[in-house]
C-alpha atoms as a PDB file:
ATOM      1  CA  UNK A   1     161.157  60.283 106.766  1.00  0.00           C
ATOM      2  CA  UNK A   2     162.026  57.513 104.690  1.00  0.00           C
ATOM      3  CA  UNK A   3     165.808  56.750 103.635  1.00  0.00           C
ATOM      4  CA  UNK A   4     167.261  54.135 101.618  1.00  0.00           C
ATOM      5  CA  UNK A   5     170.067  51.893 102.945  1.00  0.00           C
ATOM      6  CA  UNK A   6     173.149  50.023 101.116  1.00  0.00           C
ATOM      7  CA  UNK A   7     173.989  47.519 103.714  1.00  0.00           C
ATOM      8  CA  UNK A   8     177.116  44.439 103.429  1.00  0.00           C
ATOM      9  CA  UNK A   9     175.742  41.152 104.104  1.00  0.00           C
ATOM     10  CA  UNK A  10     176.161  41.663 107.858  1.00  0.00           C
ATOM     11  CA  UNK A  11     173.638  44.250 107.883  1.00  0.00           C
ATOM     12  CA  UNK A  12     176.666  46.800 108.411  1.00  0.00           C
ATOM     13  CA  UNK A  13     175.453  50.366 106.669  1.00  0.00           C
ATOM     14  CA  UNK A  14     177.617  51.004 103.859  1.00  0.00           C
ATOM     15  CA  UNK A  15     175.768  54.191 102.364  1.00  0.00           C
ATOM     16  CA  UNK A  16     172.657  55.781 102.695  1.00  0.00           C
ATOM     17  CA  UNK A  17     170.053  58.533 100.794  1.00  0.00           C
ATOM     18  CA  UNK A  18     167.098  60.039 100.948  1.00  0.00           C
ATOM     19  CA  UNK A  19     163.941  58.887  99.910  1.00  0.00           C
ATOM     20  CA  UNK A  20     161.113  59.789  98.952  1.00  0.00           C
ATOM     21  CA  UNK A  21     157.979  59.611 101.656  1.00  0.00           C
ATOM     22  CA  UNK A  22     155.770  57.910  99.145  1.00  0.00           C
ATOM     23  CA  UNK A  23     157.934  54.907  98.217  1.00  0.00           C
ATOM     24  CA  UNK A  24     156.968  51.968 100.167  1.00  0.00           C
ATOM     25  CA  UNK A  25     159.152  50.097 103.115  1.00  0.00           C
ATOM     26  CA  UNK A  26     160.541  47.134 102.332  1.00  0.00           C
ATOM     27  CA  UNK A  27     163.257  46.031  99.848  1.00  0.00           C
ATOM     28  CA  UNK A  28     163.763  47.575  96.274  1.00  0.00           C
ATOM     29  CA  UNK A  29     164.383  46.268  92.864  1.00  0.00           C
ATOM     30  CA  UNK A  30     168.735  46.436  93.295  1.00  0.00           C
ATOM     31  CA  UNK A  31     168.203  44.806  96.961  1.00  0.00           C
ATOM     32  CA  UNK A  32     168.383  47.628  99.404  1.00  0.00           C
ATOM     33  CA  UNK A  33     166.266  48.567 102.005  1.00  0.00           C
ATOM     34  CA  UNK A  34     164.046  51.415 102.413  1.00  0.00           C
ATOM     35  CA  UNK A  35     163.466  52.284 105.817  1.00  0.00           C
ATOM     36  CA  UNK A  36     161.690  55.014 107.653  1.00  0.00           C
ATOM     37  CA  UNK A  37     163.511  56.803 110.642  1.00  0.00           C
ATOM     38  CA  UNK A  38     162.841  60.042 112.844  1.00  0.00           C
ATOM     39  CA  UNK A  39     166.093  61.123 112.725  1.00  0.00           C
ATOM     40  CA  UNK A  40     169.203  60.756 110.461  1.00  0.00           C
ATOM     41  CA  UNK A  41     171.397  60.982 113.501  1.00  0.00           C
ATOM     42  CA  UNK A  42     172.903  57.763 113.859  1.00  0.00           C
ATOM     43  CA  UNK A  43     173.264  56.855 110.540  1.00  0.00           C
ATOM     44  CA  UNK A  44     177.202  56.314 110.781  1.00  0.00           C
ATOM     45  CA  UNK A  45     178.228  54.701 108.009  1.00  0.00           C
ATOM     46  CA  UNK A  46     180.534  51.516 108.659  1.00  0.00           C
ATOM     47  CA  UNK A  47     179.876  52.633 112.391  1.00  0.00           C
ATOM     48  CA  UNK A  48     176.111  51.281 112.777  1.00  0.00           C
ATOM     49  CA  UNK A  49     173.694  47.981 111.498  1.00  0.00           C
ATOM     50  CA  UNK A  50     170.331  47.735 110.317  1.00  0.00           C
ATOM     51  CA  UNK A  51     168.504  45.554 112.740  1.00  0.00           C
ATOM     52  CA  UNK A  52     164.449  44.692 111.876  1.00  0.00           C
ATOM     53  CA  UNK A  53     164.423  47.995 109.747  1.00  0.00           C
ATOM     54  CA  UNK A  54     165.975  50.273 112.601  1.00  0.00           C
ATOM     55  CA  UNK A  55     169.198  51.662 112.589  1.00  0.00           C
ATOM     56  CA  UNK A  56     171.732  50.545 115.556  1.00  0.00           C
ATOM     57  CA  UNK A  57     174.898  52.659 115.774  1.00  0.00           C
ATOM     58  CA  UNK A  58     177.877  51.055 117.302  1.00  0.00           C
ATOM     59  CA  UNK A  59     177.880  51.798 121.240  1.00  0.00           C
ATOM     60  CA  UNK A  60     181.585  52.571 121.022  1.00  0.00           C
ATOM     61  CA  UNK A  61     181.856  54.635 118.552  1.00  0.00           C
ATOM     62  CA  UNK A  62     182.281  58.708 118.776  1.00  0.00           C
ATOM     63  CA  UNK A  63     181.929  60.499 115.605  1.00  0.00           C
ATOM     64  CA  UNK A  64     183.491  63.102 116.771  1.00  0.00           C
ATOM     65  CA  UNK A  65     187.107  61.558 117.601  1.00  0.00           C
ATOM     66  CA  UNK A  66     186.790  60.263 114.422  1.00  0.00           C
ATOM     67  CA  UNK A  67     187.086  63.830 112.477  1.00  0.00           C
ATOM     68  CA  UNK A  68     190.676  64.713 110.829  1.00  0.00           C
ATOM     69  CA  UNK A  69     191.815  67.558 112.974  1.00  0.00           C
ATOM     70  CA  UNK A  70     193.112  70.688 111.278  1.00  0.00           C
ATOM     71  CA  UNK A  71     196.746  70.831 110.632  1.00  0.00           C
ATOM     72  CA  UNK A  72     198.427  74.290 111.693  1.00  0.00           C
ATOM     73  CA  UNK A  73     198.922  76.342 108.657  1.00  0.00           C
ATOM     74  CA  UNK A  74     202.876  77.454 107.566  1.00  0.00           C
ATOM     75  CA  UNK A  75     201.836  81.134 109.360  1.00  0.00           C
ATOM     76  CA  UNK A  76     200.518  79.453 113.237  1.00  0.00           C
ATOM     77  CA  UNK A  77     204.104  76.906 112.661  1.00  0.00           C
ATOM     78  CA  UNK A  78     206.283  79.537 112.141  1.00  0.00           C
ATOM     79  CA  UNK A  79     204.777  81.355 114.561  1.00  0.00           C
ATOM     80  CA  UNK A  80     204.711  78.768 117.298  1.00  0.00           C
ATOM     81  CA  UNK A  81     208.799  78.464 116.509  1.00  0.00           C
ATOM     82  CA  UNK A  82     209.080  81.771 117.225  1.00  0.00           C
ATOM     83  CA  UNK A  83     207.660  81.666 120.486  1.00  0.00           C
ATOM     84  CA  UNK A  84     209.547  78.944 121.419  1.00  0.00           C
ATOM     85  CA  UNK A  85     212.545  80.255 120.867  1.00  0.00           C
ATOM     86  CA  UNK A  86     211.435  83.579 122.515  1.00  0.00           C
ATOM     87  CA  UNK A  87     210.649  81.424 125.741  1.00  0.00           C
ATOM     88  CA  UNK A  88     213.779  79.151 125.470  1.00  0.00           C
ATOM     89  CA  UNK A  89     215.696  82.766 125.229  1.00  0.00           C
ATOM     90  CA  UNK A  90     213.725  84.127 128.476  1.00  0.00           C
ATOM     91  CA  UNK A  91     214.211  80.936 130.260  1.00  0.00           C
ATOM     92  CA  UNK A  92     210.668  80.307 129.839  1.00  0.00           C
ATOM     93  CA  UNK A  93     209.171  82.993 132.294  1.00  0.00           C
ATOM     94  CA  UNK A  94     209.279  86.517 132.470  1.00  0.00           C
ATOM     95  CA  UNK A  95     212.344  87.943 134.039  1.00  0.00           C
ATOM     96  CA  UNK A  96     211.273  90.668 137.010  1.00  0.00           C
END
């Protein structure tokens, strides 16, 4: 498939799209790059370069400790106060 890469004048990948499979490789009109790749995995943008037409992701870098995590709604905080108080009351084991 072939994409279409906005890159900063490190070769860092800024943005990328879709392209059509009929458009040539090479660079366009505004002075990005079409490329063609296998896969879009990788494309991690600010987190990879564009090296002879290929995309290189950053060997450091883990997408997935870079996702926001989800915030506890109002409901799971109240409710985890309430348990600790139930626990703090109990002593913080069951009584037998």
């Amino acid at each position: 498939m072939k994409i279409k890469v906005w890159t900063d004048n490190n070769n860092r990948l800024l943005n990328w799209a879709y392209m059509n499979d009929s458009r040539p490789v090479g660079s366009t009109d505004d002075g990005q790059q079409i490329i063609g790749v296998d896969s879009t995995d990788g494309l991690y943008e600010n987190h990879a370069s564009i090296i002879d037409g290929k995309v290189v992701p950053d060997a450091d870098y883990d997408p997935d400790a870079d996702r926001p995590k989800p915030e506890a709604s109002p409901e799971q905080q109240m409710l985890a106060a309430l348990y600790a108080r139930v626990m703090k009351l109990e002593g913080g084991e069951k009584n037998e």
